[in-house]
Structure formats: structure tokens, C-alpha cells
PDB file of N, CA and C in Angstrom:
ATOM      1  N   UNK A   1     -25.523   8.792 -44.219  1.00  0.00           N
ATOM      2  CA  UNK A   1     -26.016  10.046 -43.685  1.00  0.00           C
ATOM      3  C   UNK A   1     -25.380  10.337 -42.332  1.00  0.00           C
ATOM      4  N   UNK A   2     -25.382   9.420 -41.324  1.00  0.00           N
ATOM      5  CA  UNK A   2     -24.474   9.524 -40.179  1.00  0.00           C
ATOM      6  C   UNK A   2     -23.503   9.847 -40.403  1.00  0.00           C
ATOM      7  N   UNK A   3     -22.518   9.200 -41.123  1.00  0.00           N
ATOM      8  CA  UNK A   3     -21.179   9.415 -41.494  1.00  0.00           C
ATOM      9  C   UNK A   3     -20.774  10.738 -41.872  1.00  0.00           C
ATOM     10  N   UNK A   4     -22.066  11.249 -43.065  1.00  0.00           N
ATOM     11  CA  UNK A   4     -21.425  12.697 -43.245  1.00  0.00           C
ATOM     12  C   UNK A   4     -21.669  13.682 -41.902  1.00  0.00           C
ATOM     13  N   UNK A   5     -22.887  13.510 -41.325  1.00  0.00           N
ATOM     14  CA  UNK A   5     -23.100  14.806 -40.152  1.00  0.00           C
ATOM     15  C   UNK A   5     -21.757  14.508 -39.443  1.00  0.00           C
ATOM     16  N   UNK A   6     -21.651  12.831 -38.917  1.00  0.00           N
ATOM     17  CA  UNK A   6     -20.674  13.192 -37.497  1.00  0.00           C
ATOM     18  C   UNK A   6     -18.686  13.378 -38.428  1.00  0.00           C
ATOM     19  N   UNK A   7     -18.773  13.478 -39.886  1.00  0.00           N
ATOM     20  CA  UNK A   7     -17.667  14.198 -39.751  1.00  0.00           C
ATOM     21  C   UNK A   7     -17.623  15.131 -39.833  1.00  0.00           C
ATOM     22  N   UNK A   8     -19.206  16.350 -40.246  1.00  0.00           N
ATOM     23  CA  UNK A   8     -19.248  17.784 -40.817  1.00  0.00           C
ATOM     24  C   UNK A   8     -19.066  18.306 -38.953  1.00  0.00           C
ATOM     25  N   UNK A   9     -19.823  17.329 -37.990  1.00  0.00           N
ATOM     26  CA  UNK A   9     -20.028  17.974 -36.562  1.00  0.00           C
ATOM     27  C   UNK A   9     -18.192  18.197 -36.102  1.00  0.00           C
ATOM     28  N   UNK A  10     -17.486  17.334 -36.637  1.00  0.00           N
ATOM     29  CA  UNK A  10     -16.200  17.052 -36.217  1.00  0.00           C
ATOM     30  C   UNK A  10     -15.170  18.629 -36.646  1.00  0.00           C
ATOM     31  N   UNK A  11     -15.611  17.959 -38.090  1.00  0.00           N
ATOM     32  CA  UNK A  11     -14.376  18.535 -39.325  1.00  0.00           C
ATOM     33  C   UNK A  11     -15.259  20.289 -38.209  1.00  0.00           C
ATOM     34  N   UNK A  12     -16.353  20.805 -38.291  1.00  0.00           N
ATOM     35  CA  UNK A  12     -16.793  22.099 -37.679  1.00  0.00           C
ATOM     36  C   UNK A  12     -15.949  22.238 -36.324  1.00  0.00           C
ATOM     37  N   UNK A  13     -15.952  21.485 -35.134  1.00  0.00           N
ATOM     38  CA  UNK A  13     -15.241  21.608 -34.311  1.00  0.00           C
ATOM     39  C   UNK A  13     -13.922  21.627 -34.534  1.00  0.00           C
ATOM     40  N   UNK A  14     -13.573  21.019 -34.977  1.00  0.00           N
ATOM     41  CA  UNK A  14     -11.942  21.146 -35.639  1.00  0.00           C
ATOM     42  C   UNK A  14     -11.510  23.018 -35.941  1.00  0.00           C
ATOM     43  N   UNK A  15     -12.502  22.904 -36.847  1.00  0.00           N
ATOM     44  CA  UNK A  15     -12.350  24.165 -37.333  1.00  0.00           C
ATOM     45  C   UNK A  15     -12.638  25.384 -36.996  1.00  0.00           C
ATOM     46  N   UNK A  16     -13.225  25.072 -35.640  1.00  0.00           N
ATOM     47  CA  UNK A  16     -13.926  26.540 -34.894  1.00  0.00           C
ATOM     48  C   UNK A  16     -12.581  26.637 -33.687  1.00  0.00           C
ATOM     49  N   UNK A  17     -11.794  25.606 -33.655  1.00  0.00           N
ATOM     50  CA  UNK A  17     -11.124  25.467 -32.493  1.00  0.00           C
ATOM     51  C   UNK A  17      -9.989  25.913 -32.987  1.00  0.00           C
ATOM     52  N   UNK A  18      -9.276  25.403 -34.178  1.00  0.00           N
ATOM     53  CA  UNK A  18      -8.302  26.182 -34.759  1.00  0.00           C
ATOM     54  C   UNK A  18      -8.189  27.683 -35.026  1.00  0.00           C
ATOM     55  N   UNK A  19      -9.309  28.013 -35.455  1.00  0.00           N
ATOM     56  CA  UNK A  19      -9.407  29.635 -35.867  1.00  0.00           C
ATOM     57  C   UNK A  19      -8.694  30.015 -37.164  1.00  0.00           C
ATOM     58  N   UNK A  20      -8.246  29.091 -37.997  1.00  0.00           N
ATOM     59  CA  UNK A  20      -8.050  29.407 -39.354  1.00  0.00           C
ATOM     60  C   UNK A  20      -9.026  30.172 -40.271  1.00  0.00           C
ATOM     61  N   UNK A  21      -9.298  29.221 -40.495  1.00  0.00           N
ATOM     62  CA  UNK A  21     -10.610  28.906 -40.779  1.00  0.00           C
ATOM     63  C   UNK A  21     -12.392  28.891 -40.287  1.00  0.00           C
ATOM     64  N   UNK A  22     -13.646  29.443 -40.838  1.00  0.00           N
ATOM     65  CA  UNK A  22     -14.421  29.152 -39.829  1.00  0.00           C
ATOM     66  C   UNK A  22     -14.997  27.521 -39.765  1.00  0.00           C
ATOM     67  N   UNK A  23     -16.121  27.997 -38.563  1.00  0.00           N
ATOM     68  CA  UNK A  23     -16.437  26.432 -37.976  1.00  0.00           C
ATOM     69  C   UNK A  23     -17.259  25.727 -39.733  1.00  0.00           C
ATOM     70  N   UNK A  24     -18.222  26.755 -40.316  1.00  0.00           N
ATOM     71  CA  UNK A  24     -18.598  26.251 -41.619  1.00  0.00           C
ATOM     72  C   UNK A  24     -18.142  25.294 -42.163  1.00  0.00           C
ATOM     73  N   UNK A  25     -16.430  26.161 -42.686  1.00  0.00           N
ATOM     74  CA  UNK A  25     -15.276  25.456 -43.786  1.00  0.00           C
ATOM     75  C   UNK A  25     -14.907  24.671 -43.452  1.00  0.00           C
ATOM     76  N   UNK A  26     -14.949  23.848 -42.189  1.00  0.00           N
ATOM     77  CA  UNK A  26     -14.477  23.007 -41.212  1.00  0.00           C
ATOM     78  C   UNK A  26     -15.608  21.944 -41.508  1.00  0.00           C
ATOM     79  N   UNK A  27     -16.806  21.934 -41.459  1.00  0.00           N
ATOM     80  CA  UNK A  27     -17.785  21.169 -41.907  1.00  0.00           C
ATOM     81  C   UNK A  27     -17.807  20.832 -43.052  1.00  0.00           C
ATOM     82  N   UNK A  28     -17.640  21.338 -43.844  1.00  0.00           N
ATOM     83  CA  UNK A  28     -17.438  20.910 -45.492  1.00  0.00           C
ATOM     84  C   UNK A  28     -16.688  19.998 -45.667  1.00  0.00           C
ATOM     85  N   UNK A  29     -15.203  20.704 -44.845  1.00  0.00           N
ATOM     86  CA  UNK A  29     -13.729  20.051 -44.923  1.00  0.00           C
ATOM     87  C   UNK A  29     -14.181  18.372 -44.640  1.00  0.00           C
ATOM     88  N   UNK A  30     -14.747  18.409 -43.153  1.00  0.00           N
ATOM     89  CA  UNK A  30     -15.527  17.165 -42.512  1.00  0.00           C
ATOM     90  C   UNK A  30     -15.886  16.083 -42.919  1.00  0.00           C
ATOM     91  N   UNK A  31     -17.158  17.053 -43.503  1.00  0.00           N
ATOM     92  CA  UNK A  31     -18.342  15.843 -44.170  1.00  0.00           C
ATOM     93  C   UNK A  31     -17.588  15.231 -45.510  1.00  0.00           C
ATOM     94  N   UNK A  32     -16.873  15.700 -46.453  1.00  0.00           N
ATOM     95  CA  UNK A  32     -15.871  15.153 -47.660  1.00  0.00           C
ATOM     96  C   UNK A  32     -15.516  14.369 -47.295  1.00  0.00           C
ATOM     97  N   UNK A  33     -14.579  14.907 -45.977  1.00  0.00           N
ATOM     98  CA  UNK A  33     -13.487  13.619 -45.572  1.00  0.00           C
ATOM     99  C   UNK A  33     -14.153  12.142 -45.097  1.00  0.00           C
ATOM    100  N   UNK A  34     -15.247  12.376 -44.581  1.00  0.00           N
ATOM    101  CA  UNK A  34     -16.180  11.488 -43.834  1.00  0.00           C
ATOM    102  C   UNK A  34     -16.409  10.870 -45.548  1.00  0.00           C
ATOM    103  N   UNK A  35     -17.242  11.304 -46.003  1.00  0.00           N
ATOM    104  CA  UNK A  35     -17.591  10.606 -46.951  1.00  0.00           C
ATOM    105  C   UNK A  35     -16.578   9.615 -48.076  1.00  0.00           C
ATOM    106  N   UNK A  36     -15.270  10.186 -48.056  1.00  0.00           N
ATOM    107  CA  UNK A  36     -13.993   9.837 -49.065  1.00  0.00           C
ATOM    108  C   UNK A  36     -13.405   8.874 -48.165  1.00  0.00           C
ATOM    109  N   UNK A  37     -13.372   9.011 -47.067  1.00  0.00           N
ATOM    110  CA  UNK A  37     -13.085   7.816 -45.809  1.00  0.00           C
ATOM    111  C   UNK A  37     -14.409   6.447 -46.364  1.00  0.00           C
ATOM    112  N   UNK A  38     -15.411   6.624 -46.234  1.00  0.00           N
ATOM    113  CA  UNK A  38     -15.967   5.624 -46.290  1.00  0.00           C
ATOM    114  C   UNK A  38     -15.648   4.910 -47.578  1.00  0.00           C
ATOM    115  N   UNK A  39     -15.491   5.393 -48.367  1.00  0.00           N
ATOM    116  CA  UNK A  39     -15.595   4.494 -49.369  1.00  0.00           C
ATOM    117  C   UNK A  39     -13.860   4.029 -49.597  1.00  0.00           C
ATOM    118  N   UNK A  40     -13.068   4.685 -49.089  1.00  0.00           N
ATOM    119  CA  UNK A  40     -11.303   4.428 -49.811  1.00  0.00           C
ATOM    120  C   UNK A  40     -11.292   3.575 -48.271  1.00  0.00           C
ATOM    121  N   UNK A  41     -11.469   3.094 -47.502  1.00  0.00           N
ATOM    122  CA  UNK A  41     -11.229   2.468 -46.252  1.00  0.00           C
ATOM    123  C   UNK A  41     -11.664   1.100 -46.150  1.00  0.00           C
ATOM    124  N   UNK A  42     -13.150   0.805 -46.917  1.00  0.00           N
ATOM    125  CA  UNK A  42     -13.282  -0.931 -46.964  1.00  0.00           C
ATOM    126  C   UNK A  42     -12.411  -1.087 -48.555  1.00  0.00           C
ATOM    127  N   UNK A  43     -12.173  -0.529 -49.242  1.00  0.00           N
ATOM    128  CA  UNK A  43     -11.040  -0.499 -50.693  1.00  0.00           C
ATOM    129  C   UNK A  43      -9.954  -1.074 -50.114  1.00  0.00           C
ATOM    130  N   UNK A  44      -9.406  -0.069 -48.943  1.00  0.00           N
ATOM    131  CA  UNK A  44      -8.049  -0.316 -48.757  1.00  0.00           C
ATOM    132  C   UNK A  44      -7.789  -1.404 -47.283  1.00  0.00           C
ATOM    133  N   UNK A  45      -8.672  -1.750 -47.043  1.00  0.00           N
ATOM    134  CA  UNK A  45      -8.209  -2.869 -46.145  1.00  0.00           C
ATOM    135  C   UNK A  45      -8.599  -4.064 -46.744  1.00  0.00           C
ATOM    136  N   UNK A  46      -9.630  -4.263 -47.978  1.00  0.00           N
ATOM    137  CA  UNK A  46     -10.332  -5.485 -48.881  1.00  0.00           C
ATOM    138  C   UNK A  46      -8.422  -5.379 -49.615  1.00  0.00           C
ATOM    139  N   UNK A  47      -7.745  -4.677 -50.447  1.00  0.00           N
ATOM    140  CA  UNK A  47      -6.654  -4.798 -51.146  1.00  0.00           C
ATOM    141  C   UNK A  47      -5.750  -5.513 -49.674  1.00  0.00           C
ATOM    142  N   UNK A  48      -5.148  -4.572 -48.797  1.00  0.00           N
ATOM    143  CA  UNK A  48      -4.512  -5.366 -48.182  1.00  0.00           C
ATOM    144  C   UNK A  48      -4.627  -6.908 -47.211  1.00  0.00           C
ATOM    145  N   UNK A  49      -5.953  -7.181 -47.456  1.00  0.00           N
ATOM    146  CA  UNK A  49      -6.225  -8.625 -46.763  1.00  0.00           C
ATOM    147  C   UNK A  49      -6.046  -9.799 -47.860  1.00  0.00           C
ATOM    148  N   UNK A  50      -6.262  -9.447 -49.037  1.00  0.00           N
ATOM    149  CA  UNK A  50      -5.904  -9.926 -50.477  1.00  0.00           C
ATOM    150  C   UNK A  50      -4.549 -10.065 -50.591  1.00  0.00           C
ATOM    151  N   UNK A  51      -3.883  -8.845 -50.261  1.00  0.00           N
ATOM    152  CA  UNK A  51      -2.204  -9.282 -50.587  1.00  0.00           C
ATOM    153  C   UNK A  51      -1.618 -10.335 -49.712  1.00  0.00           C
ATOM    154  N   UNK A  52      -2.343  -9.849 -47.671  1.00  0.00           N
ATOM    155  CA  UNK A  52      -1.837 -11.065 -47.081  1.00  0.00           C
ATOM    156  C   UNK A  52      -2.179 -12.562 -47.507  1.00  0.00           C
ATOM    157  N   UNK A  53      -3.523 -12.797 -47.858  1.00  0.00           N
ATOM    158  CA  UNK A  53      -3.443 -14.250 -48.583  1.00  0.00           C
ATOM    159  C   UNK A  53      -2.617 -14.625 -49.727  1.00  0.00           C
ATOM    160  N   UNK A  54      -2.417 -13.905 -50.425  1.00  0.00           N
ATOM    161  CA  UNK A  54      -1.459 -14.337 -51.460  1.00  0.00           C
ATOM    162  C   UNK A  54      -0.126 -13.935 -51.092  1.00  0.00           C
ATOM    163  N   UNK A  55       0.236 -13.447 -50.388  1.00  0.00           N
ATOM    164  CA  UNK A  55       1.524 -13.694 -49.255  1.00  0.00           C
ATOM    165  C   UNK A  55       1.768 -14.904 -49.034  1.00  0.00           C
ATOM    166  N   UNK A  56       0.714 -15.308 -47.961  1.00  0.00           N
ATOM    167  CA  UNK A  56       0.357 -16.718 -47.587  1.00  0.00           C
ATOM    168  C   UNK A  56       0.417 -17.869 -48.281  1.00  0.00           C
ATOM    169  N   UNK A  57       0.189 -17.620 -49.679  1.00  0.00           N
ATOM    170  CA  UNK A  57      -0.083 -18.816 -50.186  1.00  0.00           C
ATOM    171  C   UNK A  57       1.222 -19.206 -51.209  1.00  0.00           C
ATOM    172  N   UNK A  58       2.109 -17.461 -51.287  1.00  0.00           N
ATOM    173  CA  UNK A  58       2.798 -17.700 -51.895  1.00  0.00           C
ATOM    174  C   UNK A  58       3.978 -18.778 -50.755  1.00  0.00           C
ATOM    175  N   UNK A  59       4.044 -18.105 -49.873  1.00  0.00           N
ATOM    176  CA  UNK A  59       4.678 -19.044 -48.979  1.00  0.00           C
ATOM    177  C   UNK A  59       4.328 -19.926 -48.862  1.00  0.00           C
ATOM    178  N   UNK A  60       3.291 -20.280 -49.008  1.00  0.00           N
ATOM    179  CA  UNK A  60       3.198 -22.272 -48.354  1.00  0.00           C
ATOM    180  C   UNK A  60       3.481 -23.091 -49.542  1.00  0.00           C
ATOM    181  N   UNK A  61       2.923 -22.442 -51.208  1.00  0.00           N
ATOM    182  CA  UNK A  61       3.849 -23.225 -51.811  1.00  0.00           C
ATOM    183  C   UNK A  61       4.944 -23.000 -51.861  1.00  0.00           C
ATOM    184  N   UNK A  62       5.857 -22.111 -51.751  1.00  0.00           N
ATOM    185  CA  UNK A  62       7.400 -22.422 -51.640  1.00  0.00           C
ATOM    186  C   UNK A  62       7.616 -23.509 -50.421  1.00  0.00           C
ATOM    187  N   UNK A  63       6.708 -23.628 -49.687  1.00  0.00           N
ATOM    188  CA  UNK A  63       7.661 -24.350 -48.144  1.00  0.00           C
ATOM    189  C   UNK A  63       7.103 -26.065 -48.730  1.00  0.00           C
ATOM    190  N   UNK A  64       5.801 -25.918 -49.369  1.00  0.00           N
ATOM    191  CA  UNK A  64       5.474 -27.117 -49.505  1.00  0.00           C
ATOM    192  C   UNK A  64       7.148 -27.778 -51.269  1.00  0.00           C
ATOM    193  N   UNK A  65       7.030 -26.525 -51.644  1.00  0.00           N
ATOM    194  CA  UNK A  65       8.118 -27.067 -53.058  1.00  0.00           C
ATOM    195  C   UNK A  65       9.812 -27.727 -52.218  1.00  0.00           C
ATOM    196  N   UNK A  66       9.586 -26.883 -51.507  1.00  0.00           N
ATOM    197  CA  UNK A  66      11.188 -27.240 -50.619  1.00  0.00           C
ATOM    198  C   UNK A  66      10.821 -28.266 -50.175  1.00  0.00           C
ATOM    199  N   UNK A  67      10.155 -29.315 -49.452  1.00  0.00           N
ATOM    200  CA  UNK A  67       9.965 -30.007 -48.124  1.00  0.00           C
ATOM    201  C   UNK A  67       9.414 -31.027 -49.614  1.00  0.00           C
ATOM    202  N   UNK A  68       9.601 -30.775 -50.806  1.00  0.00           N
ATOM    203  CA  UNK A  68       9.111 -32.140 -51.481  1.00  0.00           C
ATOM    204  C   UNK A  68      10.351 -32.704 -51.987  1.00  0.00           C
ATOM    205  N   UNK A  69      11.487 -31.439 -52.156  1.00  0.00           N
ATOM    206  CA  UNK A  69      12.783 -31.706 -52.641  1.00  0.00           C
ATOM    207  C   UNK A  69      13.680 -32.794 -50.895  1.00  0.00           C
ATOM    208  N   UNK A  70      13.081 -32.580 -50.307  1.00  0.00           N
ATOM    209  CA  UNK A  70      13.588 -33.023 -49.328  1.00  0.00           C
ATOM    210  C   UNK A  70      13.618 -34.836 -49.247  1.00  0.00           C
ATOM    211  N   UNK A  71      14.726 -35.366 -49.333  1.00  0.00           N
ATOM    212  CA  UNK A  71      15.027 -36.719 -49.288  1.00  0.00           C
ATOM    213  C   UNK A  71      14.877 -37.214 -47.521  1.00  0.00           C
ATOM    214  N   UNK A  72      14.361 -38.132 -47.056  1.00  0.00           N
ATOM    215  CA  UNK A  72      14.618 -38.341 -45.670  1.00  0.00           C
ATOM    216  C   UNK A  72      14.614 -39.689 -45.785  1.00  0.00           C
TER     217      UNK A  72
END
């Protein structure tokens, strides 16, 4: 509920300040975005913290596969 007012209060200022558009359509614009933000934003940083571990892991077994080929 926060989320949508303070982007409809935003997306409205946005939009009263531009003058395209009124401050209303600007609130609509807002509160969507507010709301489509919340949910595509813990999505898309949960996917990319996932890829860095398996980044990670793809690298350590390659470093651990090399360093076993290693004769000393």
C-alpha cells in the first residue's frame, strides 16, 4: 500500500511538472510502476545473485580441476 501511494505521489509530481500530461495520468503512470517495480526487483536481483554463485562455483571447480592436474 505504501509502495503504490509514494509512487502514484511521485509518478503525479512527475507529471504535473512536466506538463504533458496531467498530474492524475502521472499517478496512474506511478502507482503501476511502483507496483511492477516491486515485484520484477526482488525477481531480478534473487536471478542475478544465483548466477554469481554459480559463477563462483563454476570457477572454483575449474581452479580446483587444474591445481589437481598439477604435479609438484
Amino acid at each position: 500500500m505504501m509502495t503504490t501511494t509514494t509512487g502514484a505521489l511521485v509518478g503525479g509530481a512527475i507529471g504535473s511538472v512536466s506538463g504533458d500530461r496531467g498530474a492524475a495520468a502521472g499517478a496512474m503512470i506511478g502507482a503501476v510502476t511502483a507496483n511492477v517495480l516491486s515485484v520484477a526487483l526482488p525477481v531480478a536481483v534473487t536471478y542475478a545473485v544465483g548466477w554469481a554463485v554459480l559463477q563462483g562455483a563454476a570457477g572454483l571447480t575449474r581452479r580446483l580441476r587444474d591445481d589437481a592436474r598439477l604435479v609438484y
